[in-house]
Protein backbone atom coordinates (compact mmCIF):
# COMPACT_ATOMS: atom_id res chain seq x y z
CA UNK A 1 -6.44 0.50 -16.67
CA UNK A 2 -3.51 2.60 -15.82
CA UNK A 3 -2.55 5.44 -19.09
CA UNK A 4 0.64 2.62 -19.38
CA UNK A 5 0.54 -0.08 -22.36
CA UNK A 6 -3.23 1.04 -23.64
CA UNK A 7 -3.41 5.16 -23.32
CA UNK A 8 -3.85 5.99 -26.80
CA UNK A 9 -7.11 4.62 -28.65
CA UNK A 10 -9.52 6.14 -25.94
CA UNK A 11 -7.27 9.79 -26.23
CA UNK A 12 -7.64 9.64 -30.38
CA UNK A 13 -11.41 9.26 -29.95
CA UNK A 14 -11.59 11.91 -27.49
CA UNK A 15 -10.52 14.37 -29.53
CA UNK A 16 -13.17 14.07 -31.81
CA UNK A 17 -15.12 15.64 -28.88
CA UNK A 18 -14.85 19.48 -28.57
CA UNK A 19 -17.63 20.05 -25.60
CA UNK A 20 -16.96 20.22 -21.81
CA UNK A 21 -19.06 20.57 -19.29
CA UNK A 22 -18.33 22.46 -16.11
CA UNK A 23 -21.08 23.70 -13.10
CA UNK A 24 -20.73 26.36 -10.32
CA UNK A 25 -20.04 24.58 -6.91
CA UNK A 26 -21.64 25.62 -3.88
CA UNK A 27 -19.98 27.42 -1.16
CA UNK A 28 -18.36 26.67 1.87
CA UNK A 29 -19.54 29.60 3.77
CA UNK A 30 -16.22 28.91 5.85
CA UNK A 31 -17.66 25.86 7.99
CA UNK A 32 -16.04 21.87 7.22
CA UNK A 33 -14.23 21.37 3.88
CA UNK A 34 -17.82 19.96 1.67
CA UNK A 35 -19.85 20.84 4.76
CA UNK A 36 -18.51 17.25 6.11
CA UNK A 37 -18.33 17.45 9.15
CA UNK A 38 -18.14 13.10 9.67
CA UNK A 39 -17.04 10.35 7.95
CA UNK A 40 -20.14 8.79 5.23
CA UNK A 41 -19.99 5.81 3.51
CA UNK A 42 -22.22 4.05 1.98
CA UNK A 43 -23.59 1.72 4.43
CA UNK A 44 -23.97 -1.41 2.28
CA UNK A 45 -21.05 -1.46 1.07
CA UNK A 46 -18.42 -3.93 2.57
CA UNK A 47 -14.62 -3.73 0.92
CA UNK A 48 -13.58 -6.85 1.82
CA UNK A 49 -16.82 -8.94 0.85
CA UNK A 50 -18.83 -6.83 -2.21
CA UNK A 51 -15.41 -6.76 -4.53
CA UNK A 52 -14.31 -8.68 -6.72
CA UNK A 53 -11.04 -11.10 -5.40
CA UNK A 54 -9.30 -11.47 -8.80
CA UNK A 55 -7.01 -7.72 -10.08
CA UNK A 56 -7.32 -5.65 -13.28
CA UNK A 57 -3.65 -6.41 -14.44
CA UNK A 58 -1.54 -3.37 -16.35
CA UNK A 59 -0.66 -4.64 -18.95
CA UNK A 60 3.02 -2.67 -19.05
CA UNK A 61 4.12 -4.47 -15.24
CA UNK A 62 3.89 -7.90 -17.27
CA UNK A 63 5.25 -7.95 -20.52
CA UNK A 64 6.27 -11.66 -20.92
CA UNK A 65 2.78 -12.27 -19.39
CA UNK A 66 0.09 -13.41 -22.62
CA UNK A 67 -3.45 -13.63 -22.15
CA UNK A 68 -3.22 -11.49 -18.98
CA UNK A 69 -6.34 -9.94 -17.48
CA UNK A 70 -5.33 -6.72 -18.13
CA UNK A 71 -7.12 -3.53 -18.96
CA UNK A 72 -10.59 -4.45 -17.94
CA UNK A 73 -10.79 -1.66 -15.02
CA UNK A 74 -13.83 0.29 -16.61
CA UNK A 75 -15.50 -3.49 -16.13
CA UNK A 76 -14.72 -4.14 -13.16
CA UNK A 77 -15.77 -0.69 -11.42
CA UNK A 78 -18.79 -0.63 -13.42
CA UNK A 79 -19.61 -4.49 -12.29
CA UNK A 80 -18.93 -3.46 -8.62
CA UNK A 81 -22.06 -1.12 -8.64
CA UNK A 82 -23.57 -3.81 -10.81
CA UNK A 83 -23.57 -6.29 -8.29
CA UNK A 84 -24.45 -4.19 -5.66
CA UNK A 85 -27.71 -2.79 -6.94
CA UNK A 86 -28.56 -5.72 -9.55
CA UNK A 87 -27.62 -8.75 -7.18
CA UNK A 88 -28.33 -10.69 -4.37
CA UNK A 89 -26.29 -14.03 -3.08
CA UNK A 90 -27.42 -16.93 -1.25
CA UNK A 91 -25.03 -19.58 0.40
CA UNK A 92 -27.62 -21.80 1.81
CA UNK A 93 -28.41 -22.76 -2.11
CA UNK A 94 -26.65 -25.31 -3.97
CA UNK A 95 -24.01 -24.43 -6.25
CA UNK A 96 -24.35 -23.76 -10.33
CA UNK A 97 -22.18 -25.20 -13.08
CA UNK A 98 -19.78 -23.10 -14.89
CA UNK A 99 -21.85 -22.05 -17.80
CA UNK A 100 -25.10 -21.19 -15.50
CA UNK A 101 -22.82 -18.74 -13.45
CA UNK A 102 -22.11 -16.64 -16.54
CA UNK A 103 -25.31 -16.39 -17.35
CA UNK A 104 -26.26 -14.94 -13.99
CA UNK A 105 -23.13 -12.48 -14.52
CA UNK A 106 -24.26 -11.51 -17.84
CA UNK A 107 -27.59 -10.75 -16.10
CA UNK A 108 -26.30 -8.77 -13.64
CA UNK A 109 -24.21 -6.54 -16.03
CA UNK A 110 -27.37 -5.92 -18.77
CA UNK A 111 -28.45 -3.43 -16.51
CA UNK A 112 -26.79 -0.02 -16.51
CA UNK A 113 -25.27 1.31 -13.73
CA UNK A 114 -26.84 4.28 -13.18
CA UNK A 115 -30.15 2.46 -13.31
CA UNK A 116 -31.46 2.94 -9.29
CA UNK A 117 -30.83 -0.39 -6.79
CA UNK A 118 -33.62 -2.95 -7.60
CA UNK A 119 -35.45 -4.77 -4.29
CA UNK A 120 -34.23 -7.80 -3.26
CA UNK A 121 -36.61 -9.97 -5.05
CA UNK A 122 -36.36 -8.89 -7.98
CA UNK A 123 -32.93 -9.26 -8.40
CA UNK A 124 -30.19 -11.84 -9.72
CA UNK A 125 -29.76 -15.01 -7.72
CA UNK A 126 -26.25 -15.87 -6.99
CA UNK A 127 -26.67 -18.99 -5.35
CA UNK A 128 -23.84 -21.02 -3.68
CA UNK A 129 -22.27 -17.98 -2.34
CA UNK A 130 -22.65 -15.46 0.48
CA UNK A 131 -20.71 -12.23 -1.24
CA UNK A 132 -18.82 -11.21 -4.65
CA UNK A 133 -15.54 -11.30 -2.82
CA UNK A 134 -15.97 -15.38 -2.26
CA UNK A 135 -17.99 -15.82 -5.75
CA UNK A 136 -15.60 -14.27 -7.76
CA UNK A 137 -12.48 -16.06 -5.84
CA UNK A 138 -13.96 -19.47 -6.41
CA UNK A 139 -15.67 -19.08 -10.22
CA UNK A 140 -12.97 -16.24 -11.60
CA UNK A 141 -13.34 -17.63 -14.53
CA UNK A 142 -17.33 -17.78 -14.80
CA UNK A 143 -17.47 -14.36 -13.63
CA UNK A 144 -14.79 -12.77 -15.99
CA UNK A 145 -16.79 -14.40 -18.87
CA UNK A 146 -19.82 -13.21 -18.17
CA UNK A 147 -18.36 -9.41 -17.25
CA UNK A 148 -17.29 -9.50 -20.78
CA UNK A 149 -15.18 -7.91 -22.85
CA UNK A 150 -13.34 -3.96 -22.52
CA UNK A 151 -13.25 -2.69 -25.95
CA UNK A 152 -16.12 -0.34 -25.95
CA UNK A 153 -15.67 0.74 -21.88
CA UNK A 154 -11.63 2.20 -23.09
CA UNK A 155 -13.53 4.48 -26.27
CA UNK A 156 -16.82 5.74 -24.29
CA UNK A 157 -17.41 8.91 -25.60
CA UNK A 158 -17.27 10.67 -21.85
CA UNK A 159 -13.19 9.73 -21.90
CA UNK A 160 -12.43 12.81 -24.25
CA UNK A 161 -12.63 14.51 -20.35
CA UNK A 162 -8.88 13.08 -19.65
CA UNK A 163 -7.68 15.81 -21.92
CA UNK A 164 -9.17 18.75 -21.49
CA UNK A 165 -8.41 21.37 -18.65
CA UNK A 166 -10.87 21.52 -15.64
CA UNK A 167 -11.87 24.84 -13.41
CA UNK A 168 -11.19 24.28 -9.45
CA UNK A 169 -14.84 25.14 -9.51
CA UNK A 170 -15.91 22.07 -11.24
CA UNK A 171 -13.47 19.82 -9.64
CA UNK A 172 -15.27 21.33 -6.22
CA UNK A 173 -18.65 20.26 -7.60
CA UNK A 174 -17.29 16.69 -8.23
CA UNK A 175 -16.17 16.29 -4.66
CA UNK A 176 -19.94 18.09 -3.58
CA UNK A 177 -21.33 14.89 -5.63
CA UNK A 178 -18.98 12.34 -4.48
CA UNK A 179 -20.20 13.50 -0.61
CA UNK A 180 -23.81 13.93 -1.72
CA UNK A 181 -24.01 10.48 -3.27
CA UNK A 182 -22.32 8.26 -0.61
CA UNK A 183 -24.80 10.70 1.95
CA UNK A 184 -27.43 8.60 -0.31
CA UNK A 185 -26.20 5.23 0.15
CA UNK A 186 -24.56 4.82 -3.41
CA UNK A 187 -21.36 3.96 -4.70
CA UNK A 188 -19.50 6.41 -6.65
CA UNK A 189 -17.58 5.25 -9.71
CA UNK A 190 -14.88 8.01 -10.80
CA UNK A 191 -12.72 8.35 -13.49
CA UNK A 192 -9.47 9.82 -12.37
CA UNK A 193 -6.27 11.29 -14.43
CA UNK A 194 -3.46 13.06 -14.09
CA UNK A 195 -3.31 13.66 -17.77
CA UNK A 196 -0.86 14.85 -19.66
CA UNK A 197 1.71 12.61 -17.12
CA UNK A 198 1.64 9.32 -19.23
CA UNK A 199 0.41 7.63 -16.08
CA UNK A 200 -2.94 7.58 -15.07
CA UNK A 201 -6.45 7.04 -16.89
CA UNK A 202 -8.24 4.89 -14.45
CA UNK A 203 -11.59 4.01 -12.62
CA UNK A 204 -11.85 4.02 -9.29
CA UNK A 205 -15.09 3.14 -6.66
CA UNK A 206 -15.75 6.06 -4.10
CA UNK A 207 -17.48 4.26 -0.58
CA UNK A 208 -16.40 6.75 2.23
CA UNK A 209 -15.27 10.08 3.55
CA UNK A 210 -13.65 11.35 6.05
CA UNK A 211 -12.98 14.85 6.92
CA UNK A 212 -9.52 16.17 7.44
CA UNK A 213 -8.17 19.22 8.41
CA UNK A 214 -7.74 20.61 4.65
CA UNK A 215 -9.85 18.68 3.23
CA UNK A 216 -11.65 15.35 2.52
CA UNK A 217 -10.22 11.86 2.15
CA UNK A 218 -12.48 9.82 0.10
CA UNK A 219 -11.63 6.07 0.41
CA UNK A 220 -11.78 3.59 -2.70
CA UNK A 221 -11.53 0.67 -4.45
CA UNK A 222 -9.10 0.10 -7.26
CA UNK A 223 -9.84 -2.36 -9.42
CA UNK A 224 -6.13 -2.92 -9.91
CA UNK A 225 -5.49 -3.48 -6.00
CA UNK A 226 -8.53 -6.00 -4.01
CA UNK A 227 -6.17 -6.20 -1.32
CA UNK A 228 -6.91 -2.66 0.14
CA UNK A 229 -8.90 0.53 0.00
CA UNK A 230 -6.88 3.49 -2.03
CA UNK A 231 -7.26 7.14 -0.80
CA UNK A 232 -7.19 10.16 -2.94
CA UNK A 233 -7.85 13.54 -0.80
CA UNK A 234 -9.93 16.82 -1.98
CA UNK A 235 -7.78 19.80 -0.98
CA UNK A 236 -10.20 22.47 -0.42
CA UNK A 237 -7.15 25.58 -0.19
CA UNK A 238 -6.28 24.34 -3.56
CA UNK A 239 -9.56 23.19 -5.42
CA UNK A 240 -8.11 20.05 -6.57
CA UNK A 241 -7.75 16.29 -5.86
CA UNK A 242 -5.11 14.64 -4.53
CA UNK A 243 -3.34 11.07 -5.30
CA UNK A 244 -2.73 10.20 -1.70
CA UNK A 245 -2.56 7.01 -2.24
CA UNK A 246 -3.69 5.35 -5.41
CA UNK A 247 -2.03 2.12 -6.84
CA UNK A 248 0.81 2.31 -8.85
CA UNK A 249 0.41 6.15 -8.76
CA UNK A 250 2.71 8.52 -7.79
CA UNK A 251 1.00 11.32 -5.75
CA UNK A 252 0.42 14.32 -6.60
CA UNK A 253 -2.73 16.48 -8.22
CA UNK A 254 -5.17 14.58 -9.82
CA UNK A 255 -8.86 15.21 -11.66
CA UNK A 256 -11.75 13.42 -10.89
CA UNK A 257 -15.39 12.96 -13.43
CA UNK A 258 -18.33 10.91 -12.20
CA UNK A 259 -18.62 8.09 -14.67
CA UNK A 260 -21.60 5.90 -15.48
CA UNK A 261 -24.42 7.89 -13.50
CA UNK A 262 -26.64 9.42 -16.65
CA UNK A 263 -27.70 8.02 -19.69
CA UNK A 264 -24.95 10.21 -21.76
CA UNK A 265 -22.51 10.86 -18.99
């Protein structure tokens, strides 16, 4: 969900919140920008078969468009890492009807995301299919169903963090995390802004990095774009993030906040 069309009811909500929270970052000690010194990403994780095949739509770039699938990026991110720790697929099994499929989405999504990977047996079955990418493709329908609906993901309390200003130090923590967490094997599901610019409040899904000479680029998936990986860039000189090259996004400085990885944040 870009900040076009749908900006405001998450923003009034927010500023009923008057807390941030911000957290020293380590140091560089003058070796590789976030002591990377390689690309990580999380090794699991495969762009063009553990996404889903079908866009988040904004909502502004089709006006004349009704009953769109627009605004559902906060889903769709979240249901990425769903998938991925909650599900498993099987393509040697026959295929379900319609209404069985939602029900194995809807059981995939009860669990929260920050809730650790389950084993293999003991997750969902998907059967019929070898990946989200082809699932989703060939039951879009089943699958949007049973993601359900985006009221609640656009007022989440944590969104108030889209207006308020952020210290290069905790923006430098953020990117510590990001690295840290894909070092671990997980995706990384970031809310990014560019706040007050009426353009961006979005989700995005952080599965690699790659050290450059200022920096780190950290490549993503954008709900809003399933045809290829987005790439925003930490700029260590400057403490900041960078919209290198983010759908429908002009670049330019950016913040970043973990989303959906504690039970309040």
């Amino acid at each position: 969900m870009n900040f076009i069309g749908i900006s405001r009811p998450a923003a009034l909500v927010s500023l009923l919140v008057v807390t941030a929270a911000c957290a020293s970052a380590p140091g560089t000690n003058g070796g590789p920008s976030l002591g990377l010194e390689q690309s990580v990403r999380t090794p699991a994780f495969s762009f063009e078969a553990d996404t889903f095949a079908f866009a988040n739509l904004i909502g502004a770039r089709h006006p004349n468009e009704p009953d769109i699938y627009a605004h559902y990026c906060f889903v769709l991110a979240r249901g990425v890492r769903q998938f991925a720790q909650f599900a498993r697929f099987d393509p040697a099994l026959p295929k379900l009807d319609h209404a069985s499929y939602v029900e194995r989405v809807k059981q995939v999504v009860a669990r929260p995301a920050r809730d650790a990977a389950l084993p293999p047996d003991d997750r969902v079955l998907i059967p019929g299919y070898a990946n989200l990418r082809d699932f989703s493709r060939d039951e879009e329908s089943a699958v949007k169903e049973g993601l359900g609906g985006a009221f609640w993901t656009w007022v989440h309390w944590t969104n108030w963090r889209v207006i308020l200003p952020v210290s290069g130090s905790h923006q430098e923590e953020v990117a510590h995390e990001i690295v840290d967490q894909l070092r671990a094997g997980r995706l990384v599901q970031l809310l990014v802004t560019n706040w007050p610019k009426p353009e961006l409040n979005h989700t995005v899904i952080a599965y690699e990095s790659r050290p450059t000479a200022g920096g780190v680029e950290f490549l993503v998936w954008d709900p809003n774009n399933p045809d290829g990986p987005g790439i925003m860039t930490w700029q260590s000189s400057e403490r900041r993030f960078w919209a290198t090259d983010l759908y429908d996004t002009e670049q330019g400085p950016i913040r970043a906040f973990r989303m959906y990885y504690s039970l309040l944040l």
